[in-house]
Protein backbone atom coordinates (compact mmCIF):
# COMPACT_ATOMS: atom_id res chain seq x y z
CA UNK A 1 0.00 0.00 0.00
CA UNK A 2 1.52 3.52 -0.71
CA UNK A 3 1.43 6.73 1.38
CA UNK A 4 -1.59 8.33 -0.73
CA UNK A 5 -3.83 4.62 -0.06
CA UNK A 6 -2.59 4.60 3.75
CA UNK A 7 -3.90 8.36 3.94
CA UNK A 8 -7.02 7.53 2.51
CA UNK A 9 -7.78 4.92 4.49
CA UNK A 10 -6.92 7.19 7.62
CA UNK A 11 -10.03 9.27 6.66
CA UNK A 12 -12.19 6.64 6.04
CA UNK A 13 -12.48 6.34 9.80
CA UNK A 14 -13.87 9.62 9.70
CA UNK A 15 -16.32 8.91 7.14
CA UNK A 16 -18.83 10.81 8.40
CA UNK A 17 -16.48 13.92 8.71
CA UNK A 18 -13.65 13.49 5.26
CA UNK A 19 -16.55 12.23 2.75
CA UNK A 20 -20.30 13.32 1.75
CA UNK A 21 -23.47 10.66 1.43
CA UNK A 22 -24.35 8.89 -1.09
CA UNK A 23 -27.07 11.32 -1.61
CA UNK A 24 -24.55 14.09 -2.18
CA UNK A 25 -23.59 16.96 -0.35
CA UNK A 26 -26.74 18.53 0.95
CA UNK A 27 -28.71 16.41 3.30
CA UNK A 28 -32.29 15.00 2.39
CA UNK A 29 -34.94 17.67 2.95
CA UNK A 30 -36.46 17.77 6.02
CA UNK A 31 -40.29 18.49 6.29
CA UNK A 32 -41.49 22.04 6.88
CA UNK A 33 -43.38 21.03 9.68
CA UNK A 34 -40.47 19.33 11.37
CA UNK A 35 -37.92 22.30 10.25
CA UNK A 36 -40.65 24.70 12.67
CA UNK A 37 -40.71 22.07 15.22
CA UNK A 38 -36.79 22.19 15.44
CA UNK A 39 -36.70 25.64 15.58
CA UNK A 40 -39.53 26.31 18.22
CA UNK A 41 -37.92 23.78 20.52
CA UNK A 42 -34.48 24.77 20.15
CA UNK A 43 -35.48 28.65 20.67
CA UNK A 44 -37.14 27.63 23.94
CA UNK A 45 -34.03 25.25 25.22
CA UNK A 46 -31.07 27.88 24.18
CA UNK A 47 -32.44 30.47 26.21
CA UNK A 48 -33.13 28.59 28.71
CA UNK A 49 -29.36 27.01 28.48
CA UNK A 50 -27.77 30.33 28.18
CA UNK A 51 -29.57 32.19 31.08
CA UNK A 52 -28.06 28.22 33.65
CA UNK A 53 -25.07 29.13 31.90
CA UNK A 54 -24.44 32.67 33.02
CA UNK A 55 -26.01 32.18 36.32
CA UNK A 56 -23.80 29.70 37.11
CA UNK A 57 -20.53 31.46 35.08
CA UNK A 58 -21.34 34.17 37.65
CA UNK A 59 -21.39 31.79 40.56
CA UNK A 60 -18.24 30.58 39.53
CA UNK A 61 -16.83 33.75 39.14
CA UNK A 62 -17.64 34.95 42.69
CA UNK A 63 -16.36 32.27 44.02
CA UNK A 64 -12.72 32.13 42.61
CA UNK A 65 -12.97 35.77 43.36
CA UNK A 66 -13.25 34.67 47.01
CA UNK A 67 -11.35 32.10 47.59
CA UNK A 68 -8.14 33.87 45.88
CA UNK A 69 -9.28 37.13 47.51
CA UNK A 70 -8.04 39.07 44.41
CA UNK A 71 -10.13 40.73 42.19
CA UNK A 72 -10.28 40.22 38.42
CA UNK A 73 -10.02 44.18 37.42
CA UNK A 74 -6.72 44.26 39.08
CA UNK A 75 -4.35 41.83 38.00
CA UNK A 76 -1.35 42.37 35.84
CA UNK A 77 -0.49 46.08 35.02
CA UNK A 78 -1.90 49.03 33.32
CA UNK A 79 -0.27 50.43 30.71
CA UNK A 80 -1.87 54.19 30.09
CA UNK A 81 -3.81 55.01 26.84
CA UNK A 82 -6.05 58.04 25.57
CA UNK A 83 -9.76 57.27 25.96
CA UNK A 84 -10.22 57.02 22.01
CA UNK A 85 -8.07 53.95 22.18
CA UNK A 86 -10.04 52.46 25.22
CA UNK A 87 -13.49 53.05 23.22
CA UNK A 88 -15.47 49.56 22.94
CA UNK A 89 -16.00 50.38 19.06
CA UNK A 90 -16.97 46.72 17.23
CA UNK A 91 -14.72 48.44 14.10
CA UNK A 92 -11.32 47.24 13.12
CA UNK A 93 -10.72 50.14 11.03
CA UNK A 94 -11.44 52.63 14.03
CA UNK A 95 -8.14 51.37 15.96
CA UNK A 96 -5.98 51.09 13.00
CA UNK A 97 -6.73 54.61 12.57
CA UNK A 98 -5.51 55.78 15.49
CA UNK A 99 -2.51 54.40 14.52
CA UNK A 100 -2.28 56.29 11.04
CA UNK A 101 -3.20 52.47 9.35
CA UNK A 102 -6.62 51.53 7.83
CA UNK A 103 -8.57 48.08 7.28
CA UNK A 104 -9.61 47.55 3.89
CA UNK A 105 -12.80 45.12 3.34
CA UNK A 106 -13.23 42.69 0.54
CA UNK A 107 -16.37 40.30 -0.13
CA UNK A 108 -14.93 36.62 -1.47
CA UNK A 109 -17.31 33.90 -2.93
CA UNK A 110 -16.65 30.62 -1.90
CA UNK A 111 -17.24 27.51 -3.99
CA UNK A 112 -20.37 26.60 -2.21
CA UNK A 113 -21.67 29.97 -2.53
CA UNK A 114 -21.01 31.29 1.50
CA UNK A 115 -19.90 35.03 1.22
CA UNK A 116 -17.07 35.30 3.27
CA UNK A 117 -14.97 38.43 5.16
CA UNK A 118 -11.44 39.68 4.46
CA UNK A 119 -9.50 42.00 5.46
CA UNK A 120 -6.30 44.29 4.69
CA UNK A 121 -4.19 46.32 6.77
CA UNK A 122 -2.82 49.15 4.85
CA UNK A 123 -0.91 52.68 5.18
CA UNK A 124 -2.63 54.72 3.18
CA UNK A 125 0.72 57.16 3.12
CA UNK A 126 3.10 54.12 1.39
CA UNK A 127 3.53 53.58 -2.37
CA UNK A 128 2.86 51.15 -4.09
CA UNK A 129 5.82 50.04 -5.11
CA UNK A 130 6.28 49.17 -1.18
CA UNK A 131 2.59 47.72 -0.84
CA UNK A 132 3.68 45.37 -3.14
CA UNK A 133 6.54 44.16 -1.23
CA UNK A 134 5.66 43.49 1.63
CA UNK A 135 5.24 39.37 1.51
CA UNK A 136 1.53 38.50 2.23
CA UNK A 137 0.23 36.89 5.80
CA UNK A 138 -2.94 35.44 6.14
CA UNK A 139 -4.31 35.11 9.60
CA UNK A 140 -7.00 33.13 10.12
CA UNK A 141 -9.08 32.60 13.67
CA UNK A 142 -10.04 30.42 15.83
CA UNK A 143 -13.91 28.66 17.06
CA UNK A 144 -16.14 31.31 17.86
CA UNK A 145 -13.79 34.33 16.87
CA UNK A 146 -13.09 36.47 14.24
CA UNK A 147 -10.20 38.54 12.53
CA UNK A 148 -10.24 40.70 15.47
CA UNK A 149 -8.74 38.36 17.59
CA UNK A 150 -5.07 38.70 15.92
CA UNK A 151 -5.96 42.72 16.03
CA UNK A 152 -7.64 43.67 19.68
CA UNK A 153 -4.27 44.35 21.48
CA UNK A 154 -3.71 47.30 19.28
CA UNK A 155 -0.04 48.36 18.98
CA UNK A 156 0.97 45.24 21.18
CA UNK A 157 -1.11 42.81 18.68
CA UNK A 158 0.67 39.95 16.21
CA UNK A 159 -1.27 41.93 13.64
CA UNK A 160 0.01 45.21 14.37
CA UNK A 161 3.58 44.10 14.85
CA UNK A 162 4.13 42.10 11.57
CA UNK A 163 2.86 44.43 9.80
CA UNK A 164 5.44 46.78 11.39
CA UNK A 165 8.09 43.79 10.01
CA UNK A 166 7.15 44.56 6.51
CA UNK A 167 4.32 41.79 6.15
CA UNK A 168 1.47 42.39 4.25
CA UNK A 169 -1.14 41.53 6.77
CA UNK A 170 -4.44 39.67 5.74
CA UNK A 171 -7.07 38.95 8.14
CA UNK A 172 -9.43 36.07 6.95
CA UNK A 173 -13.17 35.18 8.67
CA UNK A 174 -14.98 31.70 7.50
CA UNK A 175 -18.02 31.29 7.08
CA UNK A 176 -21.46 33.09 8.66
CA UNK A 177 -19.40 35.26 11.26
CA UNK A 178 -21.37 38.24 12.15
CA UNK A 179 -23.53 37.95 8.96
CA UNK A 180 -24.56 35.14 7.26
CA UNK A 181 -24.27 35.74 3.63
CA UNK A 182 -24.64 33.80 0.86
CA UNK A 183 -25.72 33.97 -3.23
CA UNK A 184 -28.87 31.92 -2.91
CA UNK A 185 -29.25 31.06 0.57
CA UNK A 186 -31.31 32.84 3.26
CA UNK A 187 -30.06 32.53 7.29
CA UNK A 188 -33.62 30.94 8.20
CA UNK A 189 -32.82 27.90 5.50
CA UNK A 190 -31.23 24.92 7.02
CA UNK A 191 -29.17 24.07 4.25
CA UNK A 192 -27.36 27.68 4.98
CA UNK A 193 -25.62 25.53 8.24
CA UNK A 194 -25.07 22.18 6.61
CA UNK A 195 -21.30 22.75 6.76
CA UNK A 196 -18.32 21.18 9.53
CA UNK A 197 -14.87 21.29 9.82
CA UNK A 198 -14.23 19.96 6.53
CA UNK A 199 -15.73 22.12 4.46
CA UNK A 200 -14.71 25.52 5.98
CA UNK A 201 -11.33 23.72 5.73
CA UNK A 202 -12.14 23.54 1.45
CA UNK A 203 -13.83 25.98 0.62
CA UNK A 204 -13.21 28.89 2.85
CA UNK A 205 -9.28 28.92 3.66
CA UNK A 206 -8.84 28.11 -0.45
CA UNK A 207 -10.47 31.21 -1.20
CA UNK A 208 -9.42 33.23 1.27
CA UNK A 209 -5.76 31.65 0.16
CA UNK A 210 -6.71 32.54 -3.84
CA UNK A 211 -7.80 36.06 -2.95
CA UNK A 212 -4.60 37.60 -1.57
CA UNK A 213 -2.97 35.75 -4.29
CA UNK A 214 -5.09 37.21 -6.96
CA UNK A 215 -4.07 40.94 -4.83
CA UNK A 216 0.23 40.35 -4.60
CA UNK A 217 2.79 39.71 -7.26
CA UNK A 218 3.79 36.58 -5.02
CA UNK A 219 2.86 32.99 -5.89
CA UNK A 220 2.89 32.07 -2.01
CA UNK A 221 1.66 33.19 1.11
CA UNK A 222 2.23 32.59 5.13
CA UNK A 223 -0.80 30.91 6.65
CA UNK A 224 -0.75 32.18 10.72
CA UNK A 225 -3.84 30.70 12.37
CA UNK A 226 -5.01 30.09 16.02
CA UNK A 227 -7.16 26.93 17.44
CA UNK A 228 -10.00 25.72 14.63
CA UNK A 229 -7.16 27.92 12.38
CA UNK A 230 -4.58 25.57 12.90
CA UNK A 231 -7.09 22.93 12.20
CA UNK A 232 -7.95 23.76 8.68
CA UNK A 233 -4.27 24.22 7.90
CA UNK A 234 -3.63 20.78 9.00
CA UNK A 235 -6.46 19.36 7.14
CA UNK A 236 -5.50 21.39 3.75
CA UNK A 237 -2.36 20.13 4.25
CA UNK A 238 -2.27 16.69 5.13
CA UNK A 239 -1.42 14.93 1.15
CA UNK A 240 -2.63 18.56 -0.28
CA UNK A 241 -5.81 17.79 0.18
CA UNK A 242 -7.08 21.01 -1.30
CA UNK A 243 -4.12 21.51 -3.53
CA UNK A 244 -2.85 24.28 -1.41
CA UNK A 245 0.14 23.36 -0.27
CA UNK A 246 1.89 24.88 -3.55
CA UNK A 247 0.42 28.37 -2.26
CA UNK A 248 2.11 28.01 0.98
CA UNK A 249 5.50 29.06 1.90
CA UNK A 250 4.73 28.61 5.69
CA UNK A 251 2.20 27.43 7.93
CA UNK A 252 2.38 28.51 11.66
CA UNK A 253 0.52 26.93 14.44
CA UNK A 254 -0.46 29.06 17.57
CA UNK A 255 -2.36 26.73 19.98
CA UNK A 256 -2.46 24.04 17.42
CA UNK A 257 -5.93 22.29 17.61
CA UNK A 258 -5.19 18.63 16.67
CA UNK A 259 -5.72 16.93 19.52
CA UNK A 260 -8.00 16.91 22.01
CA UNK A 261 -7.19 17.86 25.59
CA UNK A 262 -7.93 16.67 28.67
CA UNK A 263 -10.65 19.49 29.16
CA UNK A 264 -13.34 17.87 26.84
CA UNK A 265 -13.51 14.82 28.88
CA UNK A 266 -13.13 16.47 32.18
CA UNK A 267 -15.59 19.52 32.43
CA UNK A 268 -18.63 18.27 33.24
CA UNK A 269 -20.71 21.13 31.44
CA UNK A 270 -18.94 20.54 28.11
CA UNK A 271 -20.51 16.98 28.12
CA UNK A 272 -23.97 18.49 28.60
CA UNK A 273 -23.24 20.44 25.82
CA UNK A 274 -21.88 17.69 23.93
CA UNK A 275 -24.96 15.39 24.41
CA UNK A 276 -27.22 17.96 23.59
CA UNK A 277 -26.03 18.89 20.39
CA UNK A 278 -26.80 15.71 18.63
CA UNK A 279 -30.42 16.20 19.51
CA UNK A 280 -32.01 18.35 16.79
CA UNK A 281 -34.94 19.58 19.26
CA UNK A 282 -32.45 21.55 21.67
CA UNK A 283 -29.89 23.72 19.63
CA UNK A 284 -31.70 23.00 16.65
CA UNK A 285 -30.17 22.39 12.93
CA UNK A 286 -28.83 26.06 12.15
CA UNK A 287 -26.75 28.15 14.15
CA UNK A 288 -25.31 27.58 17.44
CA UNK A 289 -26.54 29.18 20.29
CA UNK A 290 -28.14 32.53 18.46
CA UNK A 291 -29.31 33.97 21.04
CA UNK A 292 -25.55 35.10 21.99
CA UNK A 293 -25.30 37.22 18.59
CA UNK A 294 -29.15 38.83 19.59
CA UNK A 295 -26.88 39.53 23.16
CA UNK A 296 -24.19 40.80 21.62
CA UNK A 297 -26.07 43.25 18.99
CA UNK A 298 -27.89 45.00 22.11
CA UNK A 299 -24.83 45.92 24.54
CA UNK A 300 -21.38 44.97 22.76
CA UNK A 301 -20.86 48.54 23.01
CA UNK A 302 -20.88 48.42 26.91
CA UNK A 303 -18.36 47.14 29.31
CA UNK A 304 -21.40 44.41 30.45
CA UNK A 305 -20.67 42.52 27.31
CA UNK A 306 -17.59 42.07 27.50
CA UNK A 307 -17.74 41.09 31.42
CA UNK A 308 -20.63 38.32 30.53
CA UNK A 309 -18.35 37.01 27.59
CA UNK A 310 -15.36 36.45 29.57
CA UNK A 311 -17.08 35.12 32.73
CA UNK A 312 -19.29 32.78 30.35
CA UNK A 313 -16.15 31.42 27.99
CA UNK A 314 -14.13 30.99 31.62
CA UNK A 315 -16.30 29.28 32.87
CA UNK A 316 -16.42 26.76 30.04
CA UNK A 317 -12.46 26.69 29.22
CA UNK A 318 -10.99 27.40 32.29
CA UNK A 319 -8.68 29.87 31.25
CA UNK A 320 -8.05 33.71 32.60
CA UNK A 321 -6.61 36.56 32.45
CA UNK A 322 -3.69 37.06 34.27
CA UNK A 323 -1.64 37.26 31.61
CA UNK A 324 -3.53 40.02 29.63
CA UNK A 325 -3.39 43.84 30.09
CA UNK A 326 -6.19 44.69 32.01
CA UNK A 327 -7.36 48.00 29.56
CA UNK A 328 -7.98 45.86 26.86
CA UNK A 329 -9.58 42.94 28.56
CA UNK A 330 -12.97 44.01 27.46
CA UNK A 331 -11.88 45.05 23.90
CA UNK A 332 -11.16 41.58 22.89
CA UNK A 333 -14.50 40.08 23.44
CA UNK A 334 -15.71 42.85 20.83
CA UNK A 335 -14.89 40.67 17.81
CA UNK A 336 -16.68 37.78 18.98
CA UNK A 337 -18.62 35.37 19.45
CA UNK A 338 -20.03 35.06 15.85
CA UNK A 339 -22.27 32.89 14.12
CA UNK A 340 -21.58 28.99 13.40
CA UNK A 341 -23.32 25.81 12.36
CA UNK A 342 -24.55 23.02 15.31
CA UNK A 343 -23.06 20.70 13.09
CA UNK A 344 -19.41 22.79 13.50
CA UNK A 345 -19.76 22.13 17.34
CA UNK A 346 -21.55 18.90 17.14
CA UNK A 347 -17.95 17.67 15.45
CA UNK A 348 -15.67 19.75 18.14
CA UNK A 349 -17.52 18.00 21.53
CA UNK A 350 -19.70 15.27 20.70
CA UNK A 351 -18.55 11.98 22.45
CA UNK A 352 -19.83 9.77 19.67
CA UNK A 353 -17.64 11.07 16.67
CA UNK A 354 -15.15 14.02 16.25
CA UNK A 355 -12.09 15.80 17.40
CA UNK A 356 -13.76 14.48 21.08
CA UNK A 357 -13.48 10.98 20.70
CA UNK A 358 -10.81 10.84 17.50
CA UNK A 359 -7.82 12.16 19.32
CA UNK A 360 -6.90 13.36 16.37
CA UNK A 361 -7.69 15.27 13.28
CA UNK A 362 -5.77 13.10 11.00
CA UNK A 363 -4.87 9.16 11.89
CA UNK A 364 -2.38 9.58 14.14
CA UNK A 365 0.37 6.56 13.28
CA UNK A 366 0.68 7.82 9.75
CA UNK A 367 2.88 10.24 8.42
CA UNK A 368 0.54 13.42 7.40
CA UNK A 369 3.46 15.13 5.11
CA UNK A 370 5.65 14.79 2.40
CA UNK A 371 8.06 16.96 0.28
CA UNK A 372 4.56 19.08 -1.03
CA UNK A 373 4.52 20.21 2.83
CA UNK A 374 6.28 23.60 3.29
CA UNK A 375 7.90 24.22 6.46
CA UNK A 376 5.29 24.53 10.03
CA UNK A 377 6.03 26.05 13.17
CA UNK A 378 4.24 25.28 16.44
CA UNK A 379 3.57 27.44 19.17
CA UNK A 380 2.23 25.43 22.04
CA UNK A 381 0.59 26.55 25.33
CA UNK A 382 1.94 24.65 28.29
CA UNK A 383 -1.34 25.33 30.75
CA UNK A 384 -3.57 24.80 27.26
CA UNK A 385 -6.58 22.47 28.57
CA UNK A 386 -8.58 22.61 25.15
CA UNK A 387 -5.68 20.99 23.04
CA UNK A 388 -2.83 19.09 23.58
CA UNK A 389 -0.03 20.07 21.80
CA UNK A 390 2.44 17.71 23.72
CA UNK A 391 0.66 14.87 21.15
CA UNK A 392 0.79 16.85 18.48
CA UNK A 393 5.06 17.17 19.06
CA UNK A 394 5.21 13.59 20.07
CA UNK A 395 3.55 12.65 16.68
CA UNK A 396 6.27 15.24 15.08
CA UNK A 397 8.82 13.50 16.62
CA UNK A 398 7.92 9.24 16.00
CA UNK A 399 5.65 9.61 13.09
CA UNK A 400 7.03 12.01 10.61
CA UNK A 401 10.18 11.82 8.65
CA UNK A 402 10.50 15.36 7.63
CA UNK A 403 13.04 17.80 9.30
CA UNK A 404 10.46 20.63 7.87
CA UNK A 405 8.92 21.67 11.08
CA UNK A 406 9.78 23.76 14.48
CA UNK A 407 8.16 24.27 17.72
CA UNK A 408 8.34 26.16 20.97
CA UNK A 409 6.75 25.82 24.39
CA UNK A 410 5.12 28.60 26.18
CA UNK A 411 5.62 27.69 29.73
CA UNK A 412 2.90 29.75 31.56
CA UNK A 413 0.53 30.31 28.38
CA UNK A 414 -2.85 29.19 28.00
CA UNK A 415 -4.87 28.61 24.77
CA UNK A 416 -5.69 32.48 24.27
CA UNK A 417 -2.61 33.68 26.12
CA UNK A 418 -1.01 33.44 22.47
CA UNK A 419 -2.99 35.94 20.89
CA UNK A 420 -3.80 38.19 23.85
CA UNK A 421 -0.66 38.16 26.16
CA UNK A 422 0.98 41.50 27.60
CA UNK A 423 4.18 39.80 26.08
CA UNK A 424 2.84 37.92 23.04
CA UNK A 425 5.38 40.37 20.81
CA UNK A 426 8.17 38.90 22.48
CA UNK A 427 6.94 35.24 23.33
CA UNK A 428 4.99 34.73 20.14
CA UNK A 429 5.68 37.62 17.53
CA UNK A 430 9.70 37.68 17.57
CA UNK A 431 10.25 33.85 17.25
CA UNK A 432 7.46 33.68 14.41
CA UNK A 433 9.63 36.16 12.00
CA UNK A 434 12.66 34.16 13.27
CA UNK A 435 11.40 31.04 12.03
CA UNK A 436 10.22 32.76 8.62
CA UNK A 437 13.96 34.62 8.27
CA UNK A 438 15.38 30.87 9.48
CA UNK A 439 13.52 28.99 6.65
CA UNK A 440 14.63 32.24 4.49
CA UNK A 441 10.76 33.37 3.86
């Protein structure tokens, strides 16, 4: 058996994940009567989820608050800003401005028709004969997020400081985010969130991939992506699934989500969660947990927003903030959470099939690359619970037989700590352009 037939057969584990039905790609209708059935019940059960959730996120909260007798708003130090730059403004392009930069927006079609978000940094004072050097960077987020993640810090954000290195930053969204749009689709259809891991991994990162292409005079680009980020890059990857490893001169890792942590089996909520998504009457068959994005339309301009959002995702991951500057804590939690498919988080938690129960995104006593592969740095977070990158090195390390990858460990980091860290330039930002000057990129 060659490498290509062992690889297929590793997906064919997965079948239910790696390949579509017999009766193609879209599932078989479902009644009208059942689709308003699914959606009354599930209306009725989120909200009802959401409100046990926060009560006891807030419970939580107070107690941790007690029994370390420290409170939240004053860990870590301040660093001192101009109230412009401490506004809670949901718009990219109002930081960047402060800092003489602007976001440009561009509208990209996938192949299944999803109309997808991406994003530019730019100095509107260079020429173009330096726009076009810069070498492009495509940073793409992780579950629940958006481009904003890689941008909230400001002038102490990965964003910010490769561009300041002479990269020519792109910030890609998948699928839905804060808008669902698509060409023939409408957000109450159900067959607008008949989409997983898989096929935000095709369709989305390829075009997002083709577009800043199609807008530099280089053939290749640097992929940068957090959590579910990291994911797609694997998957795109692993044998060139997609045919985009040719496009790729790089492929960093921050948090890299490939194989489950100890977290998902642990936390007791995440298995309620877990159970409950495979039953259509709860969260329903279209997006996940709506009634967040209804939340976040009314106050995500007020510090209770972002307050609720990082008591309710603490809660659930178990991370915090000690590592963050506290005047931005509440700006990060502008930029998300955004719209995905119960069939997206189905895959992530479910105990029956999945990243949950899998291990692994890939099979994991294969080797995933060959010479197509271009070279991939990891950035692992020691105290990550979600993901455990000491698997993914270990596979590095036994499995493959390319030299073509690099890692680090971040001793005291957590799974966001990477992205929102008062030292992320230093921990996270410096060794990334070391590894791209290193591998002469």
């Amino acid at each position: 058996m060659n490498q290509n037939d062992s690889k297929m057969k590793a997906f064919s584990r997965n079948d239910h994940l790696f390949t579509k039905s017999s009766e193609g790609s879209r599932r078989s209708e479902l009644s009208r009567n059942k689709q308003i059935f699914y959606q009354m019940t599930s209306a009725v059960c989120t909200a009802l989820f959401l409100f046990i959730l926060m009560i006891l996120a807030l419970i939580s909260s107070a107690l941790r608050y007690v029994t370390t007798n420290k409170s939240l708003e004053h860990r870590g130090s301040h660093v001192y800003r101009s109230k412009e730059d401490l506004k809670l403004v949901p718009d990219l392009n109002y930081y960047y401005k402060l800092y003489g930069l602007q976001v440009d927006t561009y509208n990209v079609i996938t192949k299944d028709g999803f109309v997808i978000i991406l994003q530019r940094i730019v100095d509107p004072k260079e020429g173009q004969d330096i726009k076009i050097s810069r070498k492009p960077v495509l940073l793409l987020h992780g579950l629940l997020q958006s481009s904003g993640s890689f941008c909230s810090s400001g002038k102490e954000s990965l964003a910010y400081f490769l561009f300041q290195q002479g990269y020519d930053i792109w910030l890609g969204n998948n699928r839905c985010g804060f808008e669902c749009r698509h060409i023939d689709l409408e957000p109450n259809d159900y067959l607008m969130w008949d989409w997983d891991i898989v096929d935000i991994s095709e369709h989305d990162l390829t075009a997002l991939i083709d577009q800043v292409l199609a807008n530099s005079c280089y053939d290749k680009l640097t992929l940068i992506a957090h959590s579910q980020g990291t994911t797609q890059g694997f998957i795109t990857l692993d044998n060139d699934r997609f045919k985009n490893c040719s496009k790729l001169n790089a492929f960093v890792a921050l948090s890299p989500a490939v194989y489950g942590g100890k977290l998902l089996e642990s936390k007791w909520f995440i298995k309620i969660i877990a159970k409950m998504s495979l039953n259509k009457w709860f969260f329903g068959i279209h997006s996940f947990l709506p009634i967040m994005m209804t939340m976040r339309s009314a106050i995500v301009k007020h510090k209770s927003f972002g307050f609720l959002s990082y008591t309710m995702f603490n809660f659930l991951f178990d991370w915090d903030d000690h590592l963050w500057d506290q005047d931005l804590k509440y700006r990060h939690f502008l930029f998300s959470p955004v719209y995905v498919s119960v069939k997206l988080m189905s895959w992530w938690l479910n105990d029956k099939s999945g990243f949950k129960t899998s291990k692994a995104i890939l099979e994991d006593d294969i080797q995933w690359f060959d010479e197509s592969t271009p070279p991939v740095f990891c950035v692992i977070p020691r105290q990550d619970k979600l993901v455990n990158g000491q698997a993914l090195v270990n596979h590095l390390i036994n499995v493959e037989t390319t030299s073509n990858y690099d890692y680090i460990f971040l001793d005291n980091y957590s799974h966001l700590d990477v992205l929102w860290s008062k030292t992320v330039i230093k921990d996270v930002g410096e060794p990334i352009v070391r590894f791209l000057e290193y591998r002469n990129i």
